[in-house]
PDB file of N, CA and C in Angstrom:
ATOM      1  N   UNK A   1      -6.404   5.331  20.578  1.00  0.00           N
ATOM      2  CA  UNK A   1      -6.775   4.303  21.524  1.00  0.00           C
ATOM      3  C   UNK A   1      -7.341   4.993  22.773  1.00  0.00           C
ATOM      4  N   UNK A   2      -8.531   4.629  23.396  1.00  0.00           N
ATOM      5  CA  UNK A   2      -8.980   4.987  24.149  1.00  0.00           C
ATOM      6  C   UNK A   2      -8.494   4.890  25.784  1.00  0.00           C
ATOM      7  N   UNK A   3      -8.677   4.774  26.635  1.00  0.00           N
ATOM      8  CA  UNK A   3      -8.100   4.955  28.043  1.00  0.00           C
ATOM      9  C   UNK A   3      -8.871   3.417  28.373  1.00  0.00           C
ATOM     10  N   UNK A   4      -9.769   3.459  28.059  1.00  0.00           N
ATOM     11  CA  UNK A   4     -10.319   2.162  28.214  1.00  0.00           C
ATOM     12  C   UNK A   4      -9.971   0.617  27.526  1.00  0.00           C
ATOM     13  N   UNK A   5      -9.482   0.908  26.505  1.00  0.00           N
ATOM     14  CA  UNK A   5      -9.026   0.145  25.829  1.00  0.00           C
ATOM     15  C   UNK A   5      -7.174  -0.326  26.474  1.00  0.00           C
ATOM     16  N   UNK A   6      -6.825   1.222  26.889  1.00  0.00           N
ATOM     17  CA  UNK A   6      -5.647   0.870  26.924  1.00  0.00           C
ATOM     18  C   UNK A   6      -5.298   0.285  28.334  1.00  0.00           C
ATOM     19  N   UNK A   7      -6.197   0.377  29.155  1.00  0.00           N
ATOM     20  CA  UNK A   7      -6.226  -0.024  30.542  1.00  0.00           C
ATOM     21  C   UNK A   7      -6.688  -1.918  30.204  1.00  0.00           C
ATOM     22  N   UNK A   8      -7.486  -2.416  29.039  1.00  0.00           N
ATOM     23  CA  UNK A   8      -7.502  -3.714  29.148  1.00  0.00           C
ATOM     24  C   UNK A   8      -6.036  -4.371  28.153  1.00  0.00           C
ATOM     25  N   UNK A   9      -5.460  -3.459  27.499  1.00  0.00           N
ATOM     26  CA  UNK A   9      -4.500  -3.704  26.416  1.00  0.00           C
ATOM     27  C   UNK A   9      -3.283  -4.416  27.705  1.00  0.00           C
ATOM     28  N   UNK A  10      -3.375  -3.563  28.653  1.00  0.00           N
ATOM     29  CA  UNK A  10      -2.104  -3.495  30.256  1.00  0.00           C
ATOM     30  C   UNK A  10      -2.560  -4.686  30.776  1.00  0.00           C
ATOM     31  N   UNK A  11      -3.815  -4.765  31.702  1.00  0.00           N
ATOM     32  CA  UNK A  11      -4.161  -6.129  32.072  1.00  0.00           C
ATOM     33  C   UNK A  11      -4.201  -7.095  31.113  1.00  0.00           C
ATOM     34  N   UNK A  12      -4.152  -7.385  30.396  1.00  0.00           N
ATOM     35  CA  UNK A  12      -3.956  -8.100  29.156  1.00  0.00           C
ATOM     36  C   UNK A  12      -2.157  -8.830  28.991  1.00  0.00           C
ATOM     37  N   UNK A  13      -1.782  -7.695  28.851  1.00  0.00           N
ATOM     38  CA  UNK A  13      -0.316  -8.002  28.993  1.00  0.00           C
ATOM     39  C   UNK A  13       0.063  -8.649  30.065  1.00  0.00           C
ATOM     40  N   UNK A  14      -0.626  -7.882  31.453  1.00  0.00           N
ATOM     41  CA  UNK A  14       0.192  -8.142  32.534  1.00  0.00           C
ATOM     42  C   UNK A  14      -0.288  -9.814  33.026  1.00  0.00           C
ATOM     43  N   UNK A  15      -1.635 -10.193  32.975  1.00  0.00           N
ATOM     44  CA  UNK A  15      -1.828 -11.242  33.234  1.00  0.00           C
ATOM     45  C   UNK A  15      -1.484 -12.575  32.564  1.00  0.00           C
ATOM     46  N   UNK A  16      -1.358 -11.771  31.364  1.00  0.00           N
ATOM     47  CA  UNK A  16      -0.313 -13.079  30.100  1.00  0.00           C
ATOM     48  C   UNK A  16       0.512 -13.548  30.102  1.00  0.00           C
ATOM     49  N   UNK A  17       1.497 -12.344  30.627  1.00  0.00           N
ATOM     50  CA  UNK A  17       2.673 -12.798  31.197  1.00  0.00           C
ATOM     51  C   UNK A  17       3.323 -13.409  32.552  1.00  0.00           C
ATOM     52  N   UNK A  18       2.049 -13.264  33.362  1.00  0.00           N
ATOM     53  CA  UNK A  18       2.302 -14.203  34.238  1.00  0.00           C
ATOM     54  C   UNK A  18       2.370 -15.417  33.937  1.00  0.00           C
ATOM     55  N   UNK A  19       1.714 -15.819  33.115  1.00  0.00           N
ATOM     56  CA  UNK A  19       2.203 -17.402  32.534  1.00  0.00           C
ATOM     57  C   UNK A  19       3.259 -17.966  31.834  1.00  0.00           C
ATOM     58  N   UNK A  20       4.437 -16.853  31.427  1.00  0.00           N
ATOM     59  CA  UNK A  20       5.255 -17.229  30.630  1.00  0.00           C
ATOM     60  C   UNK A  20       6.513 -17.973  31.885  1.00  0.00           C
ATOM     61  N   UNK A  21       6.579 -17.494  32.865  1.00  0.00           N
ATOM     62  CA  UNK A  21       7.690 -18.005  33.816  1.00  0.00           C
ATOM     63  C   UNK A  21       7.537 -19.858  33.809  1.00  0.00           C
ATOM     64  N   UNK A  22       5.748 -19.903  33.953  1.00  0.00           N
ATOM     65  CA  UNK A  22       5.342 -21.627  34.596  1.00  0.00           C
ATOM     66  C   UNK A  22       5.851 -22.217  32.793  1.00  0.00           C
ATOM     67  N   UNK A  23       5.292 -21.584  31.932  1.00  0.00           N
ATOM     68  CA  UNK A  23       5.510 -22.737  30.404  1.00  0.00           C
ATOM     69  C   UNK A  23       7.119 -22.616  30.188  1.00  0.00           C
ATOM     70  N   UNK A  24       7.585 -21.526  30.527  1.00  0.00           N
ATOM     71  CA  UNK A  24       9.179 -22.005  30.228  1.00  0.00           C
ATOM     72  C   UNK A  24       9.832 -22.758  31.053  1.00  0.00           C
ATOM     73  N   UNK A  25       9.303 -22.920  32.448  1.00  0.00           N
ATOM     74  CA  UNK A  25       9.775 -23.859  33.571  1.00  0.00           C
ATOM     75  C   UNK A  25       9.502 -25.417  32.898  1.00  0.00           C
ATOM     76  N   UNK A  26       8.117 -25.054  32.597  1.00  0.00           N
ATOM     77  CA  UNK A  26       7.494 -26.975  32.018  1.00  0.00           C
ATOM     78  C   UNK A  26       7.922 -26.974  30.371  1.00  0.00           C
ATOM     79  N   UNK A  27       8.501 -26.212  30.020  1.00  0.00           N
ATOM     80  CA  UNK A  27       8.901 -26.626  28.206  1.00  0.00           C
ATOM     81  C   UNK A  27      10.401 -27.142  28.607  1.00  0.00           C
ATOM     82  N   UNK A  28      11.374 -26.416  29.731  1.00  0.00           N
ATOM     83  CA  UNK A  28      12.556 -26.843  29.904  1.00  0.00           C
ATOM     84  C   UNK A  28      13.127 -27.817  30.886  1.00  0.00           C
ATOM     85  N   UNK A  29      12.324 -28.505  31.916  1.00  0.00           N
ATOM     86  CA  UNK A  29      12.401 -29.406  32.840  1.00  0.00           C
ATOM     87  C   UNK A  29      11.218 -30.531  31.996  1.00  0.00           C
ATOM     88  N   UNK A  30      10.359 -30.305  31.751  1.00  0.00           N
ATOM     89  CA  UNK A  30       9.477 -31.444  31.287  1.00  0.00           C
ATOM     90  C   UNK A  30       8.361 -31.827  32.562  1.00  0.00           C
ATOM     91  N   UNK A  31       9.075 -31.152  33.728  1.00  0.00           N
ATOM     92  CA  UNK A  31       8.361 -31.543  34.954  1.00  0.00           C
ATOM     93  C   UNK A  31       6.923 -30.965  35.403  1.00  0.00           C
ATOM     94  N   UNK A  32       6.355 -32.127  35.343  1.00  0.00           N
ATOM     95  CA  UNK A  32       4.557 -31.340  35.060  1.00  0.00           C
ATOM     96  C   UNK A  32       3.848 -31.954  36.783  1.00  0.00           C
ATOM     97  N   UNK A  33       5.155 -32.941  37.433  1.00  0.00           N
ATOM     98  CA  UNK A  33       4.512 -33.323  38.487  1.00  0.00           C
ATOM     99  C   UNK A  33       3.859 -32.372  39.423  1.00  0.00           C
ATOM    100  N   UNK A  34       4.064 -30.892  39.749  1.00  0.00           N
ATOM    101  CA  UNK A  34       3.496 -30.231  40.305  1.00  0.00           C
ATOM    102  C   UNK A  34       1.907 -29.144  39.855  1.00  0.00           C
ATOM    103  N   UNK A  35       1.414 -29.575  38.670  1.00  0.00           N
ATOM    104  CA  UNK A  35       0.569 -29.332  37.507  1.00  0.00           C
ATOM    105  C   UNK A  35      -0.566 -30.015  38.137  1.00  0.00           C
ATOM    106  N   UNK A  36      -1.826 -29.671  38.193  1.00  0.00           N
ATOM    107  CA  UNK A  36      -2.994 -30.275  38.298  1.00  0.00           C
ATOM    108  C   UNK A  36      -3.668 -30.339  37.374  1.00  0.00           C
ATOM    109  N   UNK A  37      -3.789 -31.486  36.487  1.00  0.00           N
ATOM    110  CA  UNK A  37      -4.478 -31.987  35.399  1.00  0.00           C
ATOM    111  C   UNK A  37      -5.956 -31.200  35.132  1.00  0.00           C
ATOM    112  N   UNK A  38      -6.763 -31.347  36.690  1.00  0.00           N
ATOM    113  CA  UNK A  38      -8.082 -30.875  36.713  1.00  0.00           C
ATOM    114  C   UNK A  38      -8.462 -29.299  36.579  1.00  0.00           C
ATOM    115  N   UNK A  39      -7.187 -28.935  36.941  1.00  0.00           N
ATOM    116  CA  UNK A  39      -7.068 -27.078  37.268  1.00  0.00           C
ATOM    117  C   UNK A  39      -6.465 -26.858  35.843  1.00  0.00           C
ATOM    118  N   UNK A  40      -5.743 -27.288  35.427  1.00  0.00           N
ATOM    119  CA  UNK A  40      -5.327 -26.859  33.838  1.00  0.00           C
ATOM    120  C   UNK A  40      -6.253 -27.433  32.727  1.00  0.00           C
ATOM    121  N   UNK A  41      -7.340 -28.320  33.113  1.00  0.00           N
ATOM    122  CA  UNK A  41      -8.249 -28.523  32.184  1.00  0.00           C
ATOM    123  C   UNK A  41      -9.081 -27.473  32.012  1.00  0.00           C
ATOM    124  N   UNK A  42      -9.762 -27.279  33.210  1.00  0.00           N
ATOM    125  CA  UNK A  42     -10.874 -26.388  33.669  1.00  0.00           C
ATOM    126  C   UNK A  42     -10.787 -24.704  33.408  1.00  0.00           C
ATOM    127  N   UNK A  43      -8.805 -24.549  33.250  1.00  0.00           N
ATOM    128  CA  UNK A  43      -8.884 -23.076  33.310  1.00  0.00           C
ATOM    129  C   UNK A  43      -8.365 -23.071  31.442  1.00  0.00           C
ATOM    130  N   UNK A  44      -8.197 -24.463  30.636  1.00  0.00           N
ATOM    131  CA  UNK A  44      -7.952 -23.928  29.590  1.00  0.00           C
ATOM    132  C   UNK A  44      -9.137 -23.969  28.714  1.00  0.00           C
ATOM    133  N   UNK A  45     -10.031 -24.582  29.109  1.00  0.00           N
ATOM    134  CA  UNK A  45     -11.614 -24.451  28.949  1.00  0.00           C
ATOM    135  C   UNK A  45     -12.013 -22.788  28.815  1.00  0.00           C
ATOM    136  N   UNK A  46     -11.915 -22.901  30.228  1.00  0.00           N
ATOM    137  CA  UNK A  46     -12.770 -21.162  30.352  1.00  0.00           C
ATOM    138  C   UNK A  46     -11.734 -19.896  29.890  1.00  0.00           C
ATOM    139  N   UNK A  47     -10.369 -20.209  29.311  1.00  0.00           N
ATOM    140  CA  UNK A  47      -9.648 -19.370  28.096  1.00  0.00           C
ATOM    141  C   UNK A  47     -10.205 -19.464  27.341  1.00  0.00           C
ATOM    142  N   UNK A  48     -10.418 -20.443  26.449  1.00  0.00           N
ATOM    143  CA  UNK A  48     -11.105 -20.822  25.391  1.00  0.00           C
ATOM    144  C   UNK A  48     -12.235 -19.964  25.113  1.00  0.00           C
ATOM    145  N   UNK A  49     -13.372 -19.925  26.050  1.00  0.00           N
ATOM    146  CA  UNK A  49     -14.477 -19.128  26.497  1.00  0.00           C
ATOM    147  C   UNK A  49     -14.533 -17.817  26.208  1.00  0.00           C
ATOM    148  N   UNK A  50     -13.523 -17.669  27.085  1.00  0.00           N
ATOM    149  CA  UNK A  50     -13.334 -16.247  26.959  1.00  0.00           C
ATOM    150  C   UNK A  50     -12.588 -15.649  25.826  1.00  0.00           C
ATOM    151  N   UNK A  51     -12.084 -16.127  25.068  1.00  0.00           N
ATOM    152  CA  UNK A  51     -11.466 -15.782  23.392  1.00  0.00           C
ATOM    153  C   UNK A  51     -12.961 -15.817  22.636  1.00  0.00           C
ATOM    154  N   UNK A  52     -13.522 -16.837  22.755  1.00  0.00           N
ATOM    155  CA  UNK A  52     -14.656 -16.733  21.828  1.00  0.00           C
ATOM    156  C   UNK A  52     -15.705 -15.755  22.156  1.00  0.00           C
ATOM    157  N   UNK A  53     -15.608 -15.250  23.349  1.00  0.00           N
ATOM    158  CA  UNK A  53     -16.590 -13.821  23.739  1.00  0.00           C
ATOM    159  C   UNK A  53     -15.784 -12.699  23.692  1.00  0.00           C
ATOM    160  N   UNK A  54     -14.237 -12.428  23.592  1.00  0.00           N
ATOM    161  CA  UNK A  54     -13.765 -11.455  23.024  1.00  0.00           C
ATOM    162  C   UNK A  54     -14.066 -11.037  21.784  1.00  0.00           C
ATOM    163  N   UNK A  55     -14.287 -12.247  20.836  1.00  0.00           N
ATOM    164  CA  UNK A  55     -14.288 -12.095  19.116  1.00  0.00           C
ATOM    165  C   UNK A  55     -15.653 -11.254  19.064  1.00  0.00           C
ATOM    166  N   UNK A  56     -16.480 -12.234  19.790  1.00  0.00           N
ATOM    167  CA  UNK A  56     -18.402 -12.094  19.594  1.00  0.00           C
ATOM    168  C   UNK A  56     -18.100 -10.265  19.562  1.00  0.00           C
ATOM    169  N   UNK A  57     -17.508  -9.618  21.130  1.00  0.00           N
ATOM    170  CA  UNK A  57     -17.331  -8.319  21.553  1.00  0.00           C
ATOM    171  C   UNK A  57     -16.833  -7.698  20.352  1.00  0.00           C
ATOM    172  N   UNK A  58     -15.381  -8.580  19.711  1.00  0.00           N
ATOM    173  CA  UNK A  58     -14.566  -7.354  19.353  1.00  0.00           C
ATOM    174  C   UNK A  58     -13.780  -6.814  20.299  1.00  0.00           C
ATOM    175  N   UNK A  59     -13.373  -7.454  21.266  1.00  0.00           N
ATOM    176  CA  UNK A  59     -12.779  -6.737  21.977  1.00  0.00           C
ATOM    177  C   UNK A  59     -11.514  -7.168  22.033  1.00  0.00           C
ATOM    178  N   UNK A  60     -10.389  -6.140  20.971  1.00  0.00           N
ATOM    179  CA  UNK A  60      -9.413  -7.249  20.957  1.00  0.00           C
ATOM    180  C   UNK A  60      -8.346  -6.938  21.609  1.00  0.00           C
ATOM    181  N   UNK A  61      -8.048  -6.625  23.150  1.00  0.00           N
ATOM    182  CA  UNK A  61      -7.455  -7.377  24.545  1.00  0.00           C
ATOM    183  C   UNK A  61      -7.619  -7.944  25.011  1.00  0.00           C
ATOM    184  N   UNK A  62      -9.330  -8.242  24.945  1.00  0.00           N
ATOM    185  CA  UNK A  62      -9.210  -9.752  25.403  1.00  0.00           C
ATOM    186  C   UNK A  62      -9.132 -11.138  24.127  1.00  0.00           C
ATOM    187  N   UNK A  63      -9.263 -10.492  23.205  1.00  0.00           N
ATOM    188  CA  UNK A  63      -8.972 -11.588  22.223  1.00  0.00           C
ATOM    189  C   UNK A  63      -7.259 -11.758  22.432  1.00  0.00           C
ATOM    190  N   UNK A  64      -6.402 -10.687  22.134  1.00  0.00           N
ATOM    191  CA  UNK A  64      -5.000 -11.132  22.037  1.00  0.00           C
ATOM    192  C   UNK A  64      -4.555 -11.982  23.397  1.00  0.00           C
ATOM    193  N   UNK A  65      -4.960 -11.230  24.451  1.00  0.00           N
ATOM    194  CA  UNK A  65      -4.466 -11.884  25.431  1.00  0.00           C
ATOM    195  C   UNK A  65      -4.821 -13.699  25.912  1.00  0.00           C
ATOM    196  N   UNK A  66      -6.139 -13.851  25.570  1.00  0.00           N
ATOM    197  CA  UNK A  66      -6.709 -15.141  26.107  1.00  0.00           C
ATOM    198  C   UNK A  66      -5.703 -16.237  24.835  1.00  0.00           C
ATOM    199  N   UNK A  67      -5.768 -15.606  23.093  1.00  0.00           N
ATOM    200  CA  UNK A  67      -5.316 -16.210  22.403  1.00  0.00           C
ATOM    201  C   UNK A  67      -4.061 -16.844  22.556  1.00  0.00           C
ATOM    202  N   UNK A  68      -3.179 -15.999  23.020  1.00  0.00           N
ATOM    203  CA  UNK A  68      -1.500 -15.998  23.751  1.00  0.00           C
ATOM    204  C   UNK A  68      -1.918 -17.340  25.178  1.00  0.00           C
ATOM    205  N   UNK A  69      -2.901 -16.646  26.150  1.00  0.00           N
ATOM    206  CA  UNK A  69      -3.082 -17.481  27.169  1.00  0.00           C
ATOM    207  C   UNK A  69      -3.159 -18.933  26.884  1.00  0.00           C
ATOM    208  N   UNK A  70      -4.371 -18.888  25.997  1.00  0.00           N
ATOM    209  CA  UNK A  70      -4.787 -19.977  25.473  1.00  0.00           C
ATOM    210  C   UNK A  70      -3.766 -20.913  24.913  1.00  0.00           C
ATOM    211  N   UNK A  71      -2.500 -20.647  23.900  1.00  0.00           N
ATOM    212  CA  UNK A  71      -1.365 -21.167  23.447  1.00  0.00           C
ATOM    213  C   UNK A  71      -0.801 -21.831  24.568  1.00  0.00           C
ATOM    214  N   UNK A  72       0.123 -21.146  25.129  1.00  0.00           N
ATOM    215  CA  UNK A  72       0.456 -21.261  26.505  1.00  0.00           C
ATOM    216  C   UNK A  72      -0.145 -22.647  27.470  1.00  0.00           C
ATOM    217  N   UNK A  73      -1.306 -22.308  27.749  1.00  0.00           N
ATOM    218  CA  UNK A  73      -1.928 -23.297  28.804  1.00  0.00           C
ATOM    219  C   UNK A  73      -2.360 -24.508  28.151  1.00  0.00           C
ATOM    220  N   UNK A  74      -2.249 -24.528  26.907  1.00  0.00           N
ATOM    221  CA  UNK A  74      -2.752 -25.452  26.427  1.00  0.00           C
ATOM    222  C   UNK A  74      -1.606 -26.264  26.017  1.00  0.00           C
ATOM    223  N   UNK A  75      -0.062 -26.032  26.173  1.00  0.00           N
ATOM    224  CA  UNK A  75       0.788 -26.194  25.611  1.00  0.00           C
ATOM    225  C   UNK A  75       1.130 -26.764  26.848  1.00  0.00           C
ATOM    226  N   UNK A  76       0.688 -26.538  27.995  1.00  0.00           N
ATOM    227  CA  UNK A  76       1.078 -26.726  29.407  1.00  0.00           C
ATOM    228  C   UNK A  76       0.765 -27.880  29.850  1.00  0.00           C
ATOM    229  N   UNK A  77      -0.935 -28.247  29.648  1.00  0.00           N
ATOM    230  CA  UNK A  77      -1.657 -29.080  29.495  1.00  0.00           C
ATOM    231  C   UNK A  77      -1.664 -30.617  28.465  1.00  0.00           C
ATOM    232  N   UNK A  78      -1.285 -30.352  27.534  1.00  0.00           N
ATOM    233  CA  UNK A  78      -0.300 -30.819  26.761  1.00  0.00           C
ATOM    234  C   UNK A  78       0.961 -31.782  27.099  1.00  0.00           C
ATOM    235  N   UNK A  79       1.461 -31.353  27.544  1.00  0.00           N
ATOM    236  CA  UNK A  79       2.859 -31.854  28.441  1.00  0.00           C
ATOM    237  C   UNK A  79       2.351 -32.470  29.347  1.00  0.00           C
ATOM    238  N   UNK A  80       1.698 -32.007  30.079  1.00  0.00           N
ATOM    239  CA  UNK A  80       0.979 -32.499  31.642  1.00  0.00           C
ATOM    240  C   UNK A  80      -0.058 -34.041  30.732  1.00  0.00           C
ATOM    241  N   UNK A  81      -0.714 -33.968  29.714  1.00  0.00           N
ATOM    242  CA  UNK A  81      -1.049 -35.441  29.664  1.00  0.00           C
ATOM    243  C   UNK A  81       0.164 -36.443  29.074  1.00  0.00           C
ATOM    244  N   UNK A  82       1.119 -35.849  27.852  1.00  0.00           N
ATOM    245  CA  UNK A  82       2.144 -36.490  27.490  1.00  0.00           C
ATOM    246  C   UNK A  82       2.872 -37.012  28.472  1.00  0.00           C
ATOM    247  N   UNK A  83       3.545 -36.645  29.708  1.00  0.00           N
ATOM    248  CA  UNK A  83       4.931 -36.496  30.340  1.00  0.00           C
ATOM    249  C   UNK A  83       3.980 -37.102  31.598  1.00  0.00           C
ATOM    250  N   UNK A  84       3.111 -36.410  31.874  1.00  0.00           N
ATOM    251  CA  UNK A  84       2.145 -37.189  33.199  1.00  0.00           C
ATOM    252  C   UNK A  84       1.704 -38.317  32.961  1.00  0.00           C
ATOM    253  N   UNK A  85       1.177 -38.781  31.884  1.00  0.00           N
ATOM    254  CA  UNK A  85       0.929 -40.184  31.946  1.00  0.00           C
ATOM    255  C   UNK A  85       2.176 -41.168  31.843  1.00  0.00           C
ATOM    256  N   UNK A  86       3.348 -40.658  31.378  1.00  0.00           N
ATOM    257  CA  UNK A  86       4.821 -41.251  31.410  1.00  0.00           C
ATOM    258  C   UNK A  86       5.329 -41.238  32.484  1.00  0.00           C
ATOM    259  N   UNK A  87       4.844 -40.685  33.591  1.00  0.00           N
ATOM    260  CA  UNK A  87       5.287 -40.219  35.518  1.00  0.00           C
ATOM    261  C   UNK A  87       6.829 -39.778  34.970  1.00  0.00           C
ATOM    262  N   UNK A  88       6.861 -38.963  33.617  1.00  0.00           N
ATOM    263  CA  UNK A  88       8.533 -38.384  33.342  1.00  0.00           C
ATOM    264  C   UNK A  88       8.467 -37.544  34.633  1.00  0.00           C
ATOM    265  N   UNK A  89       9.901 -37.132  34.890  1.00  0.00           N
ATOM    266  CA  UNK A  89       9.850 -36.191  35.932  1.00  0.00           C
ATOM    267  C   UNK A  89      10.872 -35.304  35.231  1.00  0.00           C
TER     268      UNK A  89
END
């Protein structure tokens, strides 16, 4: 593995996992009232994006990571129309 590779393999990780704290907060409270519908549309869009220009690349840190991201935010998003249109709290 190259130095280059392994430097996106790290950001990869590290930015992925910043999302795991918010989906286990919203998988175990249900509470999506602080969630912006428009900001979790828009950023699970341009995951999306960016998985499908990892593949095109081959570049697969950013494929694993956006794929994981992508799960995640979309799982987030998810909840946020289920539970948000229910005003569950």
């Amino acid at each position: 593995m190259s130095t280059t590779e392994l430097i996106g393999y790290v950001a990869a990780f590290l930015t992925t996992c910043s999302f795991v704290p918010q989906a286990l907060h919203t998988f175990r409270t249900r509470d999506v009232r602080g969630i912006s519908l428009g900001m979790y549309s828009v950023f699970t869009a341009g995951v999306a994006l960016w998985l499908v220009y990892g593949v095109v690349l081959a570049a697969w840190p950013i494929v694993v990571a956006n794929a994981i991201t992508l799960a995640l935010a979309g799982t987030i998003l998810g909840m946020k129309l289920v539970y948000g249109a229910r005003g569950h709290r």
